[in-house]
Protein backbone atom coordinates (compact mmCIF):
# COMPACT_ATOMS: atom_id res chain seq x y z
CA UNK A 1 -39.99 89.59 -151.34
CA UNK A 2 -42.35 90.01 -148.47
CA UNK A 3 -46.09 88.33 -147.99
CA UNK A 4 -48.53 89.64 -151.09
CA UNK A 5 -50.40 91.53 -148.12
CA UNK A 6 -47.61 94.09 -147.69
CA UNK A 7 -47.88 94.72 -150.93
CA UNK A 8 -51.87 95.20 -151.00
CA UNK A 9 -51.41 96.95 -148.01
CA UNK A 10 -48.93 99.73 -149.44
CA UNK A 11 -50.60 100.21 -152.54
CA UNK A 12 -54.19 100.62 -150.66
CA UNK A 13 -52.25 103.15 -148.35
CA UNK A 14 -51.12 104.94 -151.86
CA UNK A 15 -54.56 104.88 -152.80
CA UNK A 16 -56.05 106.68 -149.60
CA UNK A 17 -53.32 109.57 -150.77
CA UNK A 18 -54.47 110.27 -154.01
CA UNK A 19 -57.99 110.53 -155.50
CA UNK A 20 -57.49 111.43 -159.29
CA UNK A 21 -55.77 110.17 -162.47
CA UNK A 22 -53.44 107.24 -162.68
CA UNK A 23 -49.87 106.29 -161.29
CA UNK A 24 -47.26 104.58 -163.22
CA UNK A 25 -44.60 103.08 -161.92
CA UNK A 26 -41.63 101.92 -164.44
CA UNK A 27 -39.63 99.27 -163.24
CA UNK A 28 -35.85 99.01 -164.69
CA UNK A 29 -34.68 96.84 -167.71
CA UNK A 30 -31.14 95.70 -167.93
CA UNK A 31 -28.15 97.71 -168.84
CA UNK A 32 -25.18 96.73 -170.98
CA UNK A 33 -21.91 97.18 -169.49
CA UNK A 34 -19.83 96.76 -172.38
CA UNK A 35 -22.33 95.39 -175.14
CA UNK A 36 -25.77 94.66 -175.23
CA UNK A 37 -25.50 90.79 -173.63
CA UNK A 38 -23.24 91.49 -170.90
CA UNK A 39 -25.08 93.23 -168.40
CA UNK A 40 -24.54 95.27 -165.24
CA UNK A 41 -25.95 93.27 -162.35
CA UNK A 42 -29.73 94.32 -162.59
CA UNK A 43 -30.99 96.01 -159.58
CA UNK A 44 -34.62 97.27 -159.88
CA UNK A 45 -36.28 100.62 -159.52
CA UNK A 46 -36.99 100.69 -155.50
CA UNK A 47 -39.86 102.64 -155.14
CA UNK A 48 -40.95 99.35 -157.82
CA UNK A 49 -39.92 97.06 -155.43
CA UNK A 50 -41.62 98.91 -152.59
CA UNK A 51 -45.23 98.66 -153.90
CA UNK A 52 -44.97 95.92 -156.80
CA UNK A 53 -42.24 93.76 -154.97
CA UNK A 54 -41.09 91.71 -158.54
CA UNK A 55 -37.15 91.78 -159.13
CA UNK A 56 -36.73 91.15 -162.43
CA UNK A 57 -36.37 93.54 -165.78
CA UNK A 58 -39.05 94.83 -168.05
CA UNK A 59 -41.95 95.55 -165.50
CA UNK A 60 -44.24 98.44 -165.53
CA UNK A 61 -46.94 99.03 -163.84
CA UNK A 62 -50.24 101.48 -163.03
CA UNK A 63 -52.24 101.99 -160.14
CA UNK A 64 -55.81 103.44 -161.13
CA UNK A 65 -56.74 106.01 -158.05
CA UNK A 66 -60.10 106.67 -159.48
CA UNK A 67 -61.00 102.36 -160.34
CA UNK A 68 -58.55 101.16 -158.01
CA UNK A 69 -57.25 98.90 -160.55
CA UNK A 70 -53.70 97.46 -160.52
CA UNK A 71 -52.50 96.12 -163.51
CA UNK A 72 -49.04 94.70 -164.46
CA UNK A 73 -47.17 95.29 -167.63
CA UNK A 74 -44.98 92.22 -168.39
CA UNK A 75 -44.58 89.52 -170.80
CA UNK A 76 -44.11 85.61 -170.68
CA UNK A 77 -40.23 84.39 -171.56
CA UNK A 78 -40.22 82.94 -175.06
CA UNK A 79 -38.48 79.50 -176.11
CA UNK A 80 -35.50 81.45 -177.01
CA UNK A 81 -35.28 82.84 -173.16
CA UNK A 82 -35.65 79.90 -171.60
CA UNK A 83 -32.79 78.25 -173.32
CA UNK A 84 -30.58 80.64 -171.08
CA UNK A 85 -33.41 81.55 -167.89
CA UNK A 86 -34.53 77.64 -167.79
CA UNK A 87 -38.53 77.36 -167.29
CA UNK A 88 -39.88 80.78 -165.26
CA UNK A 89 -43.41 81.13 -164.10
CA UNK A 90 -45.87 83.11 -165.57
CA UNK A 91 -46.76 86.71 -165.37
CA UNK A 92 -50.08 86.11 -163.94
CA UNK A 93 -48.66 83.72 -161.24
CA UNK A 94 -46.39 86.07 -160.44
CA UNK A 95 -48.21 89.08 -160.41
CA UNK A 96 -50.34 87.07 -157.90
CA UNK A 97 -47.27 86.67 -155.50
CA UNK A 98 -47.79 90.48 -154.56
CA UNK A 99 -51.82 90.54 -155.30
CA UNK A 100 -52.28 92.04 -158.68
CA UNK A 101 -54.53 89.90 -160.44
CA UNK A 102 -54.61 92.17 -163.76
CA UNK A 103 -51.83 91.77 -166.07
CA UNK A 104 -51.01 93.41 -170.14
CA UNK A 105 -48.18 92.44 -172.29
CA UNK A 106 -45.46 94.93 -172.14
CA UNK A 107 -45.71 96.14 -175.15
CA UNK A 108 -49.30 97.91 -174.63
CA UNK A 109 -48.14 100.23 -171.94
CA UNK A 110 -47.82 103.26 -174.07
CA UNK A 111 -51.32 102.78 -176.11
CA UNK A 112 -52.61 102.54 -172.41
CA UNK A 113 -51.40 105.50 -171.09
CA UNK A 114 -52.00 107.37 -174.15
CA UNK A 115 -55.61 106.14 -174.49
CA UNK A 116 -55.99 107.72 -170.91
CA UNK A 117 -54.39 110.80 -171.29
CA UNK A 118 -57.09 111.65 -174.69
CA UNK A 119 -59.33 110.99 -172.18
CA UNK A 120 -58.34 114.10 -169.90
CA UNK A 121 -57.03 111.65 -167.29
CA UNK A 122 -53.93 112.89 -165.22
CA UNK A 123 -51.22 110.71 -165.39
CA UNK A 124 -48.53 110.79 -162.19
CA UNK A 125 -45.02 109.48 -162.70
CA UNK A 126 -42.05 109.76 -160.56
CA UNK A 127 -38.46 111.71 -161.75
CA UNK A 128 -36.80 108.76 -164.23
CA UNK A 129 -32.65 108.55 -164.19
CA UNK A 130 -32.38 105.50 -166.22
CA UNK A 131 -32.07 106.84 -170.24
CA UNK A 132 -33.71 104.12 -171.50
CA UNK A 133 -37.13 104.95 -168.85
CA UNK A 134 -36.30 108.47 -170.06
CA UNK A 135 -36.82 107.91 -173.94
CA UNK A 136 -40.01 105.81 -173.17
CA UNK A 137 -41.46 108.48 -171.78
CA UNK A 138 -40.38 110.70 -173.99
CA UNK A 139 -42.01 108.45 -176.73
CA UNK A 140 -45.31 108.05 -174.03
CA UNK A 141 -45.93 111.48 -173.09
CA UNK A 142 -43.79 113.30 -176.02
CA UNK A 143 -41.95 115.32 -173.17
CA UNK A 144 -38.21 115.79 -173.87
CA UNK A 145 -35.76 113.93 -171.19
CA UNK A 146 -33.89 116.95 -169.67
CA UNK A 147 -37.91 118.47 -168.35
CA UNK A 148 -39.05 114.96 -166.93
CA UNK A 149 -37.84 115.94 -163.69
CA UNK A 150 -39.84 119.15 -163.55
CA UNK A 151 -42.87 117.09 -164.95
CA UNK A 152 -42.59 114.52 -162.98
CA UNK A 153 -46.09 114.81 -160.11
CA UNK A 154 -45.01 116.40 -156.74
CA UNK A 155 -48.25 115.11 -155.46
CA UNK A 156 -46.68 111.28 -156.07
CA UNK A 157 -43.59 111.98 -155.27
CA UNK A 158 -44.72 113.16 -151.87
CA UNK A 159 -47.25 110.84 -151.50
CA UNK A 160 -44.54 108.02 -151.83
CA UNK A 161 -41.77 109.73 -149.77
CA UNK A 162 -44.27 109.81 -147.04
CA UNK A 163 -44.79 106.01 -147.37
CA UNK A 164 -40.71 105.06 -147.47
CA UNK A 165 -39.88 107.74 -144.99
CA UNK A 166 -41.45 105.46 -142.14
CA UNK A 167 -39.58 101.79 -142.02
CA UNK A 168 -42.07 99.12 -141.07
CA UNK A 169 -41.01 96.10 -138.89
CA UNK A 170 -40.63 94.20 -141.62
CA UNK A 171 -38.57 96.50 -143.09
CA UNK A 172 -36.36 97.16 -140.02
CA UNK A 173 -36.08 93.64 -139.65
CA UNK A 174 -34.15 93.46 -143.60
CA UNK A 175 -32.60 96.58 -142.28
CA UNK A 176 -30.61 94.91 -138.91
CA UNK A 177 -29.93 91.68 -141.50
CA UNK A 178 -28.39 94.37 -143.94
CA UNK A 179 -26.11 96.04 -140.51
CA UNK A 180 -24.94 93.00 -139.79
CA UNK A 181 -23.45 92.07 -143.08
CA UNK A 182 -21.74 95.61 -143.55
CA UNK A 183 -20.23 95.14 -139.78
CA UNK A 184 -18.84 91.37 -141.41
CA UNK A 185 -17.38 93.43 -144.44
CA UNK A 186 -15.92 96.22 -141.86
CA UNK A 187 -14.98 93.98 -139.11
CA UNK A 188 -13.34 91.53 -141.87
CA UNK A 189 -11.18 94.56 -143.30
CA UNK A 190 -10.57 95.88 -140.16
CA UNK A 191 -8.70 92.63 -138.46
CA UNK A 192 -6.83 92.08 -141.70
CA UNK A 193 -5.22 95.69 -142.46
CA UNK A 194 -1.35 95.36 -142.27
CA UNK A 195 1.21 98.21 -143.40
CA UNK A 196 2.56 96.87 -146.71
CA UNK A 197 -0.82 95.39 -148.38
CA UNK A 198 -2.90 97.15 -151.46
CA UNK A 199 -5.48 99.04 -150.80
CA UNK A 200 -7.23 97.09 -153.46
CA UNK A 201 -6.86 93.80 -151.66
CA UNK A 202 -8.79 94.98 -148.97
CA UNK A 203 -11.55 96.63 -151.19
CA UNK A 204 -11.76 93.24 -153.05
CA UNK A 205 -12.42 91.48 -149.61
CA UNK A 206 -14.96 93.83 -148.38
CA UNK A 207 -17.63 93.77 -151.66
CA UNK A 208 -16.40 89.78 -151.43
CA UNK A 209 -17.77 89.33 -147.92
CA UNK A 210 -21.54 91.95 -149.34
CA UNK A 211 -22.02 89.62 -152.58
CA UNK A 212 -21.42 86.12 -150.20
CA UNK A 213 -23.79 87.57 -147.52
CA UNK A 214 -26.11 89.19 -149.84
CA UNK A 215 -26.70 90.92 -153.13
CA UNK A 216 -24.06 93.81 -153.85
CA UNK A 217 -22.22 96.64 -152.08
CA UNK A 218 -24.84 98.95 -151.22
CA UNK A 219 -22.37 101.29 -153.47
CA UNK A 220 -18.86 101.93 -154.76
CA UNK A 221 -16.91 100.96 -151.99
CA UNK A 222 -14.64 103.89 -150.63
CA UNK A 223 -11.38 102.51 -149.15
CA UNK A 224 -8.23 104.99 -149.22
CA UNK A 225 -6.08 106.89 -147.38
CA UNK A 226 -6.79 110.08 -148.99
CA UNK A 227 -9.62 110.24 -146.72
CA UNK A 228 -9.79 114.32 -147.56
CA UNK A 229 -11.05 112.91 -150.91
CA UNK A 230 -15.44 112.52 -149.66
CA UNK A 231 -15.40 109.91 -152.55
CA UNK A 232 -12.34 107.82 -153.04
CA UNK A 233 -12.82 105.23 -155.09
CA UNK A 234 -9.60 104.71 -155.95
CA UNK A 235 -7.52 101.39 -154.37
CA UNK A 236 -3.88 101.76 -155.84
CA UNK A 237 -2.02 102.89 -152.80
CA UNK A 238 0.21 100.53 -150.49
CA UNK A 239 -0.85 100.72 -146.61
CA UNK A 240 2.15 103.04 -145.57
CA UNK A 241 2.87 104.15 -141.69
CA UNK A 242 1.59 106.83 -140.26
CA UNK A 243 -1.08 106.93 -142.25
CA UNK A 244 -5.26 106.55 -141.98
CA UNK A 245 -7.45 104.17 -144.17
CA UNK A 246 -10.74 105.84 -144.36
CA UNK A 247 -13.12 102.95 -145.45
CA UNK A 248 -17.21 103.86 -145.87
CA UNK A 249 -18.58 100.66 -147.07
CA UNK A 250 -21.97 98.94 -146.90
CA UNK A 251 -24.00 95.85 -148.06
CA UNK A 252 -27.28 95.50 -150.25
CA UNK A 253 -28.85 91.99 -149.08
CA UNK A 254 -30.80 90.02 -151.22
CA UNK A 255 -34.28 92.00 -150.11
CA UNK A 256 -32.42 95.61 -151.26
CA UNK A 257 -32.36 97.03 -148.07
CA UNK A 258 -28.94 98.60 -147.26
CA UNK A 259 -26.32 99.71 -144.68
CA UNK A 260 -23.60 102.32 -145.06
CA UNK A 261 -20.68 102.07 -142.26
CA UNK A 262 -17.83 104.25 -141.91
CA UNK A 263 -14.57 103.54 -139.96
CA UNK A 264 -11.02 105.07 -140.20
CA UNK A 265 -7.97 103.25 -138.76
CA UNK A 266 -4.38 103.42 -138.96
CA UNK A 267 -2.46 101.68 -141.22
CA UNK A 268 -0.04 100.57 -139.04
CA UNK A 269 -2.45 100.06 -136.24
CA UNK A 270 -1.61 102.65 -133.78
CA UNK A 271 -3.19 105.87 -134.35
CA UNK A 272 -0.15 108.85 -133.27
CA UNK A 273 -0.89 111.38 -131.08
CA UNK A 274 -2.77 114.04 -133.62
CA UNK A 275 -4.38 111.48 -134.85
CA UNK A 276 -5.95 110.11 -131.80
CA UNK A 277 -6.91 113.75 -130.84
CA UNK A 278 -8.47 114.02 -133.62
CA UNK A 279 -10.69 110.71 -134.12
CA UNK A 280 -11.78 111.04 -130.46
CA UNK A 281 -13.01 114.59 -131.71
CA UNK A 282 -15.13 113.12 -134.41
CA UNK A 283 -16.45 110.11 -132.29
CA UNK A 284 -17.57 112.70 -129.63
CA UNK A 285 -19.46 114.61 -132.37
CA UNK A 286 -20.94 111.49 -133.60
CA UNK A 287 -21.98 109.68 -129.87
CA UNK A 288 -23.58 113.05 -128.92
CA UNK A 289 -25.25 113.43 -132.12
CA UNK A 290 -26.50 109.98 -131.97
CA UNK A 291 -27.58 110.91 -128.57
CA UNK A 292 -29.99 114.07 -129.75
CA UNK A 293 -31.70 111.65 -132.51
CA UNK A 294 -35.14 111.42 -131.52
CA UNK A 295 -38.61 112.09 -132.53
CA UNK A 296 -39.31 115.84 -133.02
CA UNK A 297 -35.59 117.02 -133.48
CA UNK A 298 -34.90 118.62 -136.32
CA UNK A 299 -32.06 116.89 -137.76
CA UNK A 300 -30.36 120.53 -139.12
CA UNK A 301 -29.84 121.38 -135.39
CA UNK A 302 -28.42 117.75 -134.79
CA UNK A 303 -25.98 118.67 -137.77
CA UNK A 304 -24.76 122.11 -136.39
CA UNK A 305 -24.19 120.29 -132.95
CA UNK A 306 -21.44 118.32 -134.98
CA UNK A 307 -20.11 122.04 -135.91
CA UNK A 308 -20.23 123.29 -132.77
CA UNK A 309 -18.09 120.04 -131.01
CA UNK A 310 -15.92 120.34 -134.14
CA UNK A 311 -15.10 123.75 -133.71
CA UNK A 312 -14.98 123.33 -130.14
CA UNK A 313 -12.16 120.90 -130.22
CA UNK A 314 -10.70 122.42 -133.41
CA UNK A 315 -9.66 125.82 -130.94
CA UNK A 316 -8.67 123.35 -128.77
CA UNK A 317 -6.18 121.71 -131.01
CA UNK A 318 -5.06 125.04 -132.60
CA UNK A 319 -6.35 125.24 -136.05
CA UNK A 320 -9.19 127.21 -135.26
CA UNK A 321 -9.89 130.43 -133.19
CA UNK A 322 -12.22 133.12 -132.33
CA UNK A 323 -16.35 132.87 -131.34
CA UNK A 324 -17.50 129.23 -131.72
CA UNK A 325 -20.88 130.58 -132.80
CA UNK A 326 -19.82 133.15 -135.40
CA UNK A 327 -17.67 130.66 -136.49
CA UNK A 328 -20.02 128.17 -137.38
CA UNK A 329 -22.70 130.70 -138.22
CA UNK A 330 -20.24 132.10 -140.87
CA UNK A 331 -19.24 128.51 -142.17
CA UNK A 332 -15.71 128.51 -141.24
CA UNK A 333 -15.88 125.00 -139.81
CA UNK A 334 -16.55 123.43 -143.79
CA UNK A 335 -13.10 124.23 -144.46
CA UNK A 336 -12.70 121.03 -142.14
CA UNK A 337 -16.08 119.20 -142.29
CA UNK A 338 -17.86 120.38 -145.79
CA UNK A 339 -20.45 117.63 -145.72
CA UNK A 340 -23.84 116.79 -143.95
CA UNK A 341 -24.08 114.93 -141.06
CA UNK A 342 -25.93 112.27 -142.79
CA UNK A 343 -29.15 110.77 -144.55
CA UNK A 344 -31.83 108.81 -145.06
CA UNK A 345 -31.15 104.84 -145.27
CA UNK A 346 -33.80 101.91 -146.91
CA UNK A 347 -33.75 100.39 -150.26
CA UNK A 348 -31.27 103.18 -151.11
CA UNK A 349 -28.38 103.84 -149.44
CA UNK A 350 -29.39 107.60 -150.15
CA UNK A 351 -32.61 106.87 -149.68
CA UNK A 352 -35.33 108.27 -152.47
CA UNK A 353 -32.94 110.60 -153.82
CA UNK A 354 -34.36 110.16 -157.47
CA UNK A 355 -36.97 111.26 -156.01
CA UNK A 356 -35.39 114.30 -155.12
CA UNK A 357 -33.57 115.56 -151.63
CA UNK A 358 -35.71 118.75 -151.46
CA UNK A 359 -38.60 116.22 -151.10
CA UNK A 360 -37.72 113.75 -148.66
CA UNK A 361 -34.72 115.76 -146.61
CA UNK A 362 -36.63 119.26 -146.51
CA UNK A 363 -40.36 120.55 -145.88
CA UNK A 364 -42.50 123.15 -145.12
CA UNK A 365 -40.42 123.85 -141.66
CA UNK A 366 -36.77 124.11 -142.65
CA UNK A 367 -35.52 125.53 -146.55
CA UNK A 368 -32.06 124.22 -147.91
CA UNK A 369 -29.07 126.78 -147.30
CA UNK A 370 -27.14 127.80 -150.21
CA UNK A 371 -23.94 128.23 -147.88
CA UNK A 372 -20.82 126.04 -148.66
CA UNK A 373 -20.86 122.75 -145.94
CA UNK A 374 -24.79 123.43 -145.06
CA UNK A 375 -25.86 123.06 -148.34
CA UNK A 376 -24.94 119.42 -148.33
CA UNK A 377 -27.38 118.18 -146.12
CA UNK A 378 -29.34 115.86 -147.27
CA UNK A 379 -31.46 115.59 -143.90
CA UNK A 380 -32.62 118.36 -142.43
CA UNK A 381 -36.27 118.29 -141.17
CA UNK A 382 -37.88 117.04 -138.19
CA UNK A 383 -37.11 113.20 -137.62
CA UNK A 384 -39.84 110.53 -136.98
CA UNK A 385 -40.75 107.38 -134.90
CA UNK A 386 -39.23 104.95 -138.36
CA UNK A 387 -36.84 107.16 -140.13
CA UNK A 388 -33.79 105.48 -140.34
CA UNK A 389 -30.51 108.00 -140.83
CA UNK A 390 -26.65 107.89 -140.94
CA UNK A 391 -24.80 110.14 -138.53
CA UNK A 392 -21.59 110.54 -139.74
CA UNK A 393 -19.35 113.08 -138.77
CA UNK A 394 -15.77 113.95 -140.31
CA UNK A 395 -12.45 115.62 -140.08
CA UNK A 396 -10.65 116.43 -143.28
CA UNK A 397 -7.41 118.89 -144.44
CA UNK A 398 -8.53 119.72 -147.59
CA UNK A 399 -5.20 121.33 -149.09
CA UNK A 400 -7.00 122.58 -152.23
CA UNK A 401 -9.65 124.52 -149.92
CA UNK A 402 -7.63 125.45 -147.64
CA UNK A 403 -5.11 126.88 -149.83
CA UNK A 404 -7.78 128.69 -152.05
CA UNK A 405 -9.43 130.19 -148.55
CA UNK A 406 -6.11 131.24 -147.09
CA UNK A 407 -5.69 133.03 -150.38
CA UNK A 408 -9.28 134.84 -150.29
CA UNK A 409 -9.12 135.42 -146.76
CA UNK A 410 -11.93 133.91 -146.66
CA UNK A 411 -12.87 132.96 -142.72
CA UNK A 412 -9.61 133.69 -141.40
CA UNK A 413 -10.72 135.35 -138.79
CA UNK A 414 -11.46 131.70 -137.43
CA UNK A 415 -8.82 129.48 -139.10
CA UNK A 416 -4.96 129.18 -138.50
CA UNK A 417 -4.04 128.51 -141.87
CA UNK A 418 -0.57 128.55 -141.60
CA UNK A 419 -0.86 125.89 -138.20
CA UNK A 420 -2.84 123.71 -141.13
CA UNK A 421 0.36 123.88 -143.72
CA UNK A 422 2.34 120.49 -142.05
CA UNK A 423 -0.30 118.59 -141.98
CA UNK A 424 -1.73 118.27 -145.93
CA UNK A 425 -1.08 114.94 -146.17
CA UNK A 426 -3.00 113.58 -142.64
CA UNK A 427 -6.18 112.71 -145.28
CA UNK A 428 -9.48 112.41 -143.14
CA UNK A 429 -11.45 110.64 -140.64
CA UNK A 430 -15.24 109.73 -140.50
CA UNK A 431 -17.41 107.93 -138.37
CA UNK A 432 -20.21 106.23 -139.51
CA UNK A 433 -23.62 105.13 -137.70
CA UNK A 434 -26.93 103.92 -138.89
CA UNK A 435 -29.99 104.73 -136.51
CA UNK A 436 -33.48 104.10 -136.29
CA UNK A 437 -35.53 106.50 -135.05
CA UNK A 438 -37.77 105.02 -132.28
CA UNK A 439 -40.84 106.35 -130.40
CA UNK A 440 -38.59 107.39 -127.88
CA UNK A 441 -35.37 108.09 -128.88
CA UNK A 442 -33.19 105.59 -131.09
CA UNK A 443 -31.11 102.43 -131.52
CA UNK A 444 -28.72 101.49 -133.20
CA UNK A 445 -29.47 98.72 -135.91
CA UNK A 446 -27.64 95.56 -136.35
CA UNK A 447 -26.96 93.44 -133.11
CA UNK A 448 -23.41 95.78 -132.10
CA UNK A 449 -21.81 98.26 -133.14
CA UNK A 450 -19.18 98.37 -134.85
CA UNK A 451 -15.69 98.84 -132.64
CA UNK A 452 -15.15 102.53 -132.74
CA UNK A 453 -13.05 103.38 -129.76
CA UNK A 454 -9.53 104.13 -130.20
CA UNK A 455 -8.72 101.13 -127.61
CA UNK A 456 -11.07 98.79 -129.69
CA UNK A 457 -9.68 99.20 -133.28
CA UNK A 458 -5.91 98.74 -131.53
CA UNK A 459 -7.30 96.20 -130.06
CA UNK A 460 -8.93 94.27 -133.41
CA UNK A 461 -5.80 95.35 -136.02
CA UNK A 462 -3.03 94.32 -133.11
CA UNK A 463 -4.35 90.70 -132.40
């Protein structure tokens, strides 16, 4: 939790955005994982967090753009809690942590949003994807779950993203803490690898090293050597020769600010030939990507310089051919690279996606494509002094696509299918980076990076 004046300071900010109606802002409860008393490790709403700052279940709250008021919706722990919780603070003392000196019981925040909506009052809320926020409102506003997304308020939603777009020092500060605890669980994994281990026993060290450094993995760990596979969260395979381990892994610290890292090494620690041609393709994409970050770019062209190296080096190696510019202009390169080049990074590791990509990825400037591989960028307009975004380029033979493109014809008038058969079972290499967009360029965030060379990895796995 930060001082109570970042708080009062973000909601005033909120409040200079808006001039009508009300906000409300539902903070999570806990989830069962199995049955009702054994939870899920609670992790709060984060645009909650953001402006209300209280980790804890069974918060709501409203900010009154018209009054200015801030109340909190929360209730005391009874006798019966504090057998289990031991003796908490009050509501009131706690609401004062973050400044909000007005507080309701719980249970009287849907007779007060449905007192103000007889009034005519507009009422903003923000997409829900929890079900139990979703049948609350449902039971607040009477408006079924599966059009809460479409009701939701654009105006908050972009009011908000505007706010958590921009990372204050404070916030970049949580952010370098965060990058140095997923280069621990990386670095960790890294000098450990051997040929012969479970992949599992290297998962289970990585999250070990985020919880004992910090809250949680910032997400399901991916750790496999089916690195084709954009979310393997499978562990069962054994660490075989001539083989990558594609691991894209990050930490949640105890503030909820993230970092999402991605290195690939070789299982026996010596990458072979292709595969060193290949990595040193992807980590030229990503170090002159990382290079264009700045304010002012738009981060679509940073993205189609990754497909224009990648196809580049992809004629090189033989598995592509023809125009590099009709090639990427027609899409061919997704058969080997179907993903964005990255995206946002805060108290999400996909930062304010509930709140939808369109929103905080895309604006006025720059639409989202509908074409396979472009459509799955999640970042695409003009970056700013205090965005923070992964670049994160990749290499994958996709046998399934490949195979189903070689048998529409689809872009082979830029692919060597047939020079792509022998090698189905190489998997896939990323590269992973997190970057803060400064006034003048960027940096890097965390104290190092990450070893990334094909010298340094040897280097770690071989000592």
């Amino acid at each position: 939790m930060f001082s109570k004046e970042i708080y009062i300071k973000r909601r005033t900010q909120l409040k200079s955005k808006l001039d009508k109606g009300i906000a409300l802002f539902m903070g999570n409860h806990e989830a069962p994982c199995n049955y009702k008393d054994n939870t899920y490790h609670f992790r709060q709403d984060s645009t909650f967090l953001y402006y209300f700052g209280l980790d804890e279940p069974d918060l709501a709250a409203v900010i009154d753009f018209e009054s200015g008021a801030e109340i909190l919706f929360a209730d005391d722990v009874s006798i019966d809690d504090i057998v289990w919780t031991g003796p908490l603070p009050k509501m009131q003392e706690k609401a004062a942590l973050v400044g909000v000196k007005d507080t309701l019981s719980r249970g009287k925040l849907g007779e007060f949003i449905q007192k103000a909506l007889k009034a005519g009052r507009k009422v903003h809320f923000l997409p829900p994807y929890r079900g139990d926020n979703m049948i609350e409102l449902m039971d607040i506003f009477g408006i079924h779950p599966k059009d809460q997304k479409s009701a939701a308020s654009e105006a908050l939603i972009r009011a908000v993203v505007s706010m958590r777009m921009i990372k204050q020092p404070e916030e970049i500060a949580e952010l370098d803490k965060a990058c140095d605890l997923g280069y621990a669980m990386h670095y960790t994994v890294m000098s450990m690898a051997r040929t012969g281990m479970v992949e599992q026993e290297l998962a289970g060290v990585m999250e070990g090293v985020a919880v004992s450094g910090g809250y949680m993995p910032a997400f399901p760990t991916i750790l496999t050597q089916n690195g084709e596979v954009m979310h393997g969260h499978s562990h069962h395979q054994i660490l075989t020769e001539g083989r990558l381990l594609l691991m894209d892994a990050g930490a949640e610290i105890s503030s909820h600010y993230d970092s999402d890292f991605t290195r690939t090494i070789p299982c026996s620690g010596k990458f072979t030939s292709l595969q060193k041609d290949l990595y040193n393709l992807v980590l030229t994409a990503n170090n002159h990507c990382r290079g264009m970050c700045a304010p002012g770019v738009p981060f679509k062209e940073v993205h189609l310089a990754a497909a224009y190296i990648l196809t580049n080096g992809l004629k090189d190696l033989g598995f592509m051919k023809g125009d590099t510019a009709e090639a990427v202009a027609a899409g061919a390169h997704a058969a080997f690279w179907p993903a964005g080049l990255g995206h946002n990074m805060g108290l999400d590791v996909h930062d304010m996606e509930d709140l939808g990509e369109i929103f905080v990825g895309y604006d006025h400037t720059v639409t989202r494509s509908t074409q396979f591989g472009l459509k799955s960028l999640r970042m695409a307009r003009a970056l700013q002094a205090g965005n923070v975004m992964t670049v994160e380029p990749g290499f994958y033979f996709i046998p399934t696509l490949l195979e189903m493109w070689k048998k529409e014809g689809h872009n082979a008038a830029f692919i060597n299918f047939d020079k792509c058969v022998p090698h189905y079972n190489f998997g896939g290499i990323r590269i992973e980076d997190d970057v803060l967009i400064t006034p003048k360029g960027h940096r890097l965030l965390g104290s190092k990076r990450l070893p990334v060379t094909v010298e340094e990895i040897e280097s770690v796995m071989n000592r």
